[in-house]
N, C-alpha and C. Protein backbone atom coordinates (compact mmCIF):
# COMPACT_ATOMS: atom_id res chain seq x y z
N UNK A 1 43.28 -22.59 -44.00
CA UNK A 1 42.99 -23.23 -42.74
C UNK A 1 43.04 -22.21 -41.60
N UNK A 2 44.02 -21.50 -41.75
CA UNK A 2 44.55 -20.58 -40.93
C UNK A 2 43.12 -19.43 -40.62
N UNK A 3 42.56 -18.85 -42.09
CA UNK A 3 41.27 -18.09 -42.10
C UNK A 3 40.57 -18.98 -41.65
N UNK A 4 40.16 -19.61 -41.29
CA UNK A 4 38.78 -20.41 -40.84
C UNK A 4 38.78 -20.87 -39.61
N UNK A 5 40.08 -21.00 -39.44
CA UNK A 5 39.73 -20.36 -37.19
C UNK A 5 39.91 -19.31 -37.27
N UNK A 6 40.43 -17.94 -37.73
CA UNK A 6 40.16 -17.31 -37.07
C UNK A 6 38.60 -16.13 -37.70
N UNK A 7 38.38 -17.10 -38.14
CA UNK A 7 36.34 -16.80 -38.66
C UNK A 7 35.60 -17.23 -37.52
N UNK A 8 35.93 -18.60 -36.95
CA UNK A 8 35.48 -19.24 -36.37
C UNK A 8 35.30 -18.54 -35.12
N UNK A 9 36.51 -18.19 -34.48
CA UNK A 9 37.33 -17.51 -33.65
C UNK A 9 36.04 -16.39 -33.41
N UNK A 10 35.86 -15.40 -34.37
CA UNK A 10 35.64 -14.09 -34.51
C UNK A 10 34.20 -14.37 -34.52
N UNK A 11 33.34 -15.80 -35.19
CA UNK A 11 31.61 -15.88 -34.54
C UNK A 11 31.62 -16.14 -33.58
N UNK A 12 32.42 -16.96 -33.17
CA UNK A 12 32.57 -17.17 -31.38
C UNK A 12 32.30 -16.10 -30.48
N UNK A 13 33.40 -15.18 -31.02
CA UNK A 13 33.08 -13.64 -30.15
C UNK A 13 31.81 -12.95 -30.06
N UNK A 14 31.72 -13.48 -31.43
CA UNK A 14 30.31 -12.46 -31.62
C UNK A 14 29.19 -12.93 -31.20
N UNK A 15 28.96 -14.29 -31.01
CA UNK A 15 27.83 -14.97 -30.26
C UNK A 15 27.90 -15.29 -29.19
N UNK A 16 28.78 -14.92 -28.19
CA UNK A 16 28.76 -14.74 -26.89
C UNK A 16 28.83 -13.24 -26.55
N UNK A 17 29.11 -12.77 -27.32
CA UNK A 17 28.67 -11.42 -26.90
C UNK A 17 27.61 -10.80 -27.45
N UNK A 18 26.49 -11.80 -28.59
CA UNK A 18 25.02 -11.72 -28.50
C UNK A 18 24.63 -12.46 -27.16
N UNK A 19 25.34 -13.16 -26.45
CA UNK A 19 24.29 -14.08 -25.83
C UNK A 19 24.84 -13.17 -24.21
N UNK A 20 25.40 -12.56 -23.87
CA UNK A 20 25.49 -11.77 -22.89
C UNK A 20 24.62 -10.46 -23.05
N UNK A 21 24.34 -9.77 -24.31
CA UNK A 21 23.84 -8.84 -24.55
C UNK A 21 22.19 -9.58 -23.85
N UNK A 22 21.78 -10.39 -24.37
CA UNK A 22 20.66 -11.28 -23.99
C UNK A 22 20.58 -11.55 -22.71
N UNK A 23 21.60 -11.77 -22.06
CA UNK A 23 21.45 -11.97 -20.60
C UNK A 23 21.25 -10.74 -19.35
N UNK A 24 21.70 -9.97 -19.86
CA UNK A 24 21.83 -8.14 -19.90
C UNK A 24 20.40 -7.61 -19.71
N UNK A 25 20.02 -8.01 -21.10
CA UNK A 25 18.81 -7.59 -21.38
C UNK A 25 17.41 -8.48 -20.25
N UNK A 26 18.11 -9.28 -20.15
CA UNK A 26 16.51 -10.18 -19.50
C UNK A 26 16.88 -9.72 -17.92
N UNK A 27 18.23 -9.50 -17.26
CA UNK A 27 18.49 -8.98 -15.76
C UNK A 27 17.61 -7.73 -15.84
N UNK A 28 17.86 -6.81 -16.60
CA UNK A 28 17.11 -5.06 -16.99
C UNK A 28 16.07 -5.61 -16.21
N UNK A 29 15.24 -6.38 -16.83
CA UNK A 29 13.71 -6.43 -17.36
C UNK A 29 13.39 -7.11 -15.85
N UNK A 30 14.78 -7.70 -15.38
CA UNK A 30 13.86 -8.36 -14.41
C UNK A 30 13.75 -6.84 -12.63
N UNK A 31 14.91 -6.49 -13.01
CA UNK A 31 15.16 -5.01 -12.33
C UNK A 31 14.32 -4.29 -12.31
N UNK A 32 13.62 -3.73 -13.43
CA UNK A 32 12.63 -2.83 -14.17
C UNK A 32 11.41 -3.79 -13.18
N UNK A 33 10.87 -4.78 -13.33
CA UNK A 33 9.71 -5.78 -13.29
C UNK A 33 9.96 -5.46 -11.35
N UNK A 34 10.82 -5.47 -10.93
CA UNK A 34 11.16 -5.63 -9.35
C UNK A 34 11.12 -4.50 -8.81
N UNK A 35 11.47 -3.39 -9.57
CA UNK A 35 11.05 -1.70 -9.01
C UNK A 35 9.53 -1.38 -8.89
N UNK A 36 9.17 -1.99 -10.49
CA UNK A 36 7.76 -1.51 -10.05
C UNK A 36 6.81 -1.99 -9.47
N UNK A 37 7.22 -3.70 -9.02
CA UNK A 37 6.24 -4.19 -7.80
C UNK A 37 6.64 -3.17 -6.63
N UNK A 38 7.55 -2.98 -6.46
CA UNK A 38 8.29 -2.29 -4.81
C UNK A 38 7.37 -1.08 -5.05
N UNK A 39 7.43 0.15 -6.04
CA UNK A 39 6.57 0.88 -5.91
C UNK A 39 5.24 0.95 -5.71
N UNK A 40 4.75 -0.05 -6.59
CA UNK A 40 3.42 -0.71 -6.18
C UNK A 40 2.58 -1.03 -4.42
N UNK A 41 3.76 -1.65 -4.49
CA UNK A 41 3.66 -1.91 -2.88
C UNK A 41 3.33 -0.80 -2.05
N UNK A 42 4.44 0.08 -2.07
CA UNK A 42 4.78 1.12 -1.40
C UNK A 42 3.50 1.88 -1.45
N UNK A 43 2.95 2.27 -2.63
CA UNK A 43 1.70 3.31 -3.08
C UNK A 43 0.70 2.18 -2.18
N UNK A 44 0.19 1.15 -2.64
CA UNK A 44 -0.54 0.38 -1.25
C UNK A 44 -0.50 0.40 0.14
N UNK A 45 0.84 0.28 0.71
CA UNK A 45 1.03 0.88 1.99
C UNK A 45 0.20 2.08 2.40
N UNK A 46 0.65 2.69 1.78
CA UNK A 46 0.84 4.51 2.13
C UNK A 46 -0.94 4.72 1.79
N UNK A 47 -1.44 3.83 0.71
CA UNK A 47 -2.75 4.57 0.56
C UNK A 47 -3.74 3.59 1.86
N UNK A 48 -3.11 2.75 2.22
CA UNK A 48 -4.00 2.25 3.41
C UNK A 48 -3.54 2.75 4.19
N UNK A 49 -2.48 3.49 4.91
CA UNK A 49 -2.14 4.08 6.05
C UNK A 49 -2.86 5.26 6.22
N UNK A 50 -2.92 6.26 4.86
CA UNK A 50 -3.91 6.87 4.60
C UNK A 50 -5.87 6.97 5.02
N UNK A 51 -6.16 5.67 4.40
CA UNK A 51 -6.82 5.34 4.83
C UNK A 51 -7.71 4.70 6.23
N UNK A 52 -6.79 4.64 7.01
CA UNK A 52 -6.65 4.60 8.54
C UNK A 52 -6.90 5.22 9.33
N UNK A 53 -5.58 6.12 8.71
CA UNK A 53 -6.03 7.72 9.45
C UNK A 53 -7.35 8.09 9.33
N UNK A 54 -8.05 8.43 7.93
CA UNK A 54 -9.15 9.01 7.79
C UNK A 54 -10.31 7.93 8.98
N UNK A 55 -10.43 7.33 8.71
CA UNK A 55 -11.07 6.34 9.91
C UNK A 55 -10.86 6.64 10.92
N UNK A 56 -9.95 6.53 11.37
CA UNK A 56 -8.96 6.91 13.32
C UNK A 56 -10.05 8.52 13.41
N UNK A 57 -9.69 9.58 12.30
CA UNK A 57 -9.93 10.60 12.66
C UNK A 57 -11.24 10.89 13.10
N UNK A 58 -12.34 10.20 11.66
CA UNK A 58 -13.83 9.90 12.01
C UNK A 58 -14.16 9.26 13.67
N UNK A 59 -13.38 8.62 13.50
CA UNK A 59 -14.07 7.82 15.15
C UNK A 59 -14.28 8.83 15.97
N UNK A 60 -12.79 9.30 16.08
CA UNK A 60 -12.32 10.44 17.05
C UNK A 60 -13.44 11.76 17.12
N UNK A 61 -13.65 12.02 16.16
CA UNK A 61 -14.61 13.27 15.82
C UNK A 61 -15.92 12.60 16.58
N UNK A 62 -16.13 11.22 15.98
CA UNK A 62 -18.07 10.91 16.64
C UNK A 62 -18.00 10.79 18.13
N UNK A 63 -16.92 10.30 18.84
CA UNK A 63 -16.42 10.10 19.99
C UNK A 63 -16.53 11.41 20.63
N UNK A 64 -15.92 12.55 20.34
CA UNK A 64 -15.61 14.05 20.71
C UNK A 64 -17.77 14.45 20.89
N UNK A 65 -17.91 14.11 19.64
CA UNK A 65 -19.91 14.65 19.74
C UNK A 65 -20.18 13.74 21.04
N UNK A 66 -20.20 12.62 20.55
CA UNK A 66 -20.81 11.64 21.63
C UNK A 66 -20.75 12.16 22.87
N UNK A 67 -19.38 12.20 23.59
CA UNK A 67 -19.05 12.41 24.73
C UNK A 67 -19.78 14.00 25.15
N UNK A 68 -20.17 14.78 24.30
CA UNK A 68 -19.99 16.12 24.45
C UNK A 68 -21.58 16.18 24.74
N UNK A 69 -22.61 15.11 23.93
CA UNK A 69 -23.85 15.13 24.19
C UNK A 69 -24.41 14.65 25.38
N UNK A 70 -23.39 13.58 26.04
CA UNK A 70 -23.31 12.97 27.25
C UNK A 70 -23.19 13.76 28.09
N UNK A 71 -22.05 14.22 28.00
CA UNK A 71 -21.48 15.45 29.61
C UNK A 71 -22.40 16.44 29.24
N UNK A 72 -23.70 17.09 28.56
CA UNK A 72 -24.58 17.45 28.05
C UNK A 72 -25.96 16.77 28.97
N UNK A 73 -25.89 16.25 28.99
CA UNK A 73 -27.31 14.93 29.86
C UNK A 73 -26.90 15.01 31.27
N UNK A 74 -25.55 14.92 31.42
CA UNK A 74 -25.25 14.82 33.04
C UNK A 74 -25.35 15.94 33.35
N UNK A 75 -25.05 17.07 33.05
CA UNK A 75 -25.24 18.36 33.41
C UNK A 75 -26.59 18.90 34.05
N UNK A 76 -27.92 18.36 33.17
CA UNK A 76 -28.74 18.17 33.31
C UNK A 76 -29.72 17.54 34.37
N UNK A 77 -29.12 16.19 34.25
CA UNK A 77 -29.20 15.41 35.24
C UNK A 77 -30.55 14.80 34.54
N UNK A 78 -30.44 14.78 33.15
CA UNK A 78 -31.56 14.22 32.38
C UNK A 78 -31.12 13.47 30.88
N UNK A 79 -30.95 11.90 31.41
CA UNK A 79 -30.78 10.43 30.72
C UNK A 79 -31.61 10.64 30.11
N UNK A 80 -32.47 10.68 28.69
CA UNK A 80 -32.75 10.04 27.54
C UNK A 80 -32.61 8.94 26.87
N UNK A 81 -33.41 7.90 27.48
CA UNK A 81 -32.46 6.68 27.02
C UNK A 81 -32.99 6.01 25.00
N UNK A 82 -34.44 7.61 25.03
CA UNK A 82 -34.31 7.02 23.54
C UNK A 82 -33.17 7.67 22.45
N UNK A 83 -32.69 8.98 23.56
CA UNK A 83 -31.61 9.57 22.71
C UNK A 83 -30.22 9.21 22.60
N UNK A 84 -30.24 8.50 23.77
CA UNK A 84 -29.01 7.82 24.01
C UNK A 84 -28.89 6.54 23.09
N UNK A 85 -30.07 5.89 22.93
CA UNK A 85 -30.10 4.99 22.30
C UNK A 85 -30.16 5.42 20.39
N UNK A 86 -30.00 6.10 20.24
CA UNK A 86 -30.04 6.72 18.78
C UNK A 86 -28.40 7.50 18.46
N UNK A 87 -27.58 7.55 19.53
CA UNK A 87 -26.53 7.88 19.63
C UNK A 87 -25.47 6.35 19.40
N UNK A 88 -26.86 5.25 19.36
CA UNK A 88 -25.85 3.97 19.78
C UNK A 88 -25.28 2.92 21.04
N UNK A 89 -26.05 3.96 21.94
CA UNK A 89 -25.53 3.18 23.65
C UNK A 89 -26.98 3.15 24.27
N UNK A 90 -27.05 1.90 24.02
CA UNK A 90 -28.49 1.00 24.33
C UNK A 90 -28.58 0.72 26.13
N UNK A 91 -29.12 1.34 26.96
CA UNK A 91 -29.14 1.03 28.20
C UNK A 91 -31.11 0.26 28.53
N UNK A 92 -31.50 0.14 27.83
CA UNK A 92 -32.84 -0.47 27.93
C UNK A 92 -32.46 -1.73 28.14
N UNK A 93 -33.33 -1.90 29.13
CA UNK A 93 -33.58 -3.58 29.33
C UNK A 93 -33.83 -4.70 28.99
């Protein structure tokens, strides 16, 4: 009688300490599963911030011509309004 609790006793142990090993195991996975959305994320961020910039910079650059072909015309004191208009800034009526 005496052996058979402490059998009993001793699967007891052992199947709660399968079933923690199990619980262990599925927290990991959920840890593991939660890092690599966060990195995920992060690489998204960063590649659209990226991507921004390169835009911001383009503008900046057509902006820099633009302006430069302009103060270019005023110098002159000669409007082109089909060149102006091929630059994008439509002053026709």
């Amino acid at each position: 009688m005496d052996m058979m609790k402490r059998e009993e006793r001793l699967e007891n142990v052992a199947r709660i300490a399968r079933a923690n090993e199990n619980s262990q195991h599925k927290i990991m996975l959920k840890i593991f599963a939660d890092k690599e959305k966060a990195d995920r994320i992060v690489k998204e961020k960063n590649e659209m911030f990226e991507n921004r910039m390169a835009v911001r910079k383009k503008a900046e650059e057509e902006k820099a011509i633009l302006m430069q072909k302009v103060e270019g015309m005023k110098k002159r004191g000669n409007f082109d309004l089909d060149e102006l208009s091929a630059m994008g800034i439509n002053l026709k009526p």
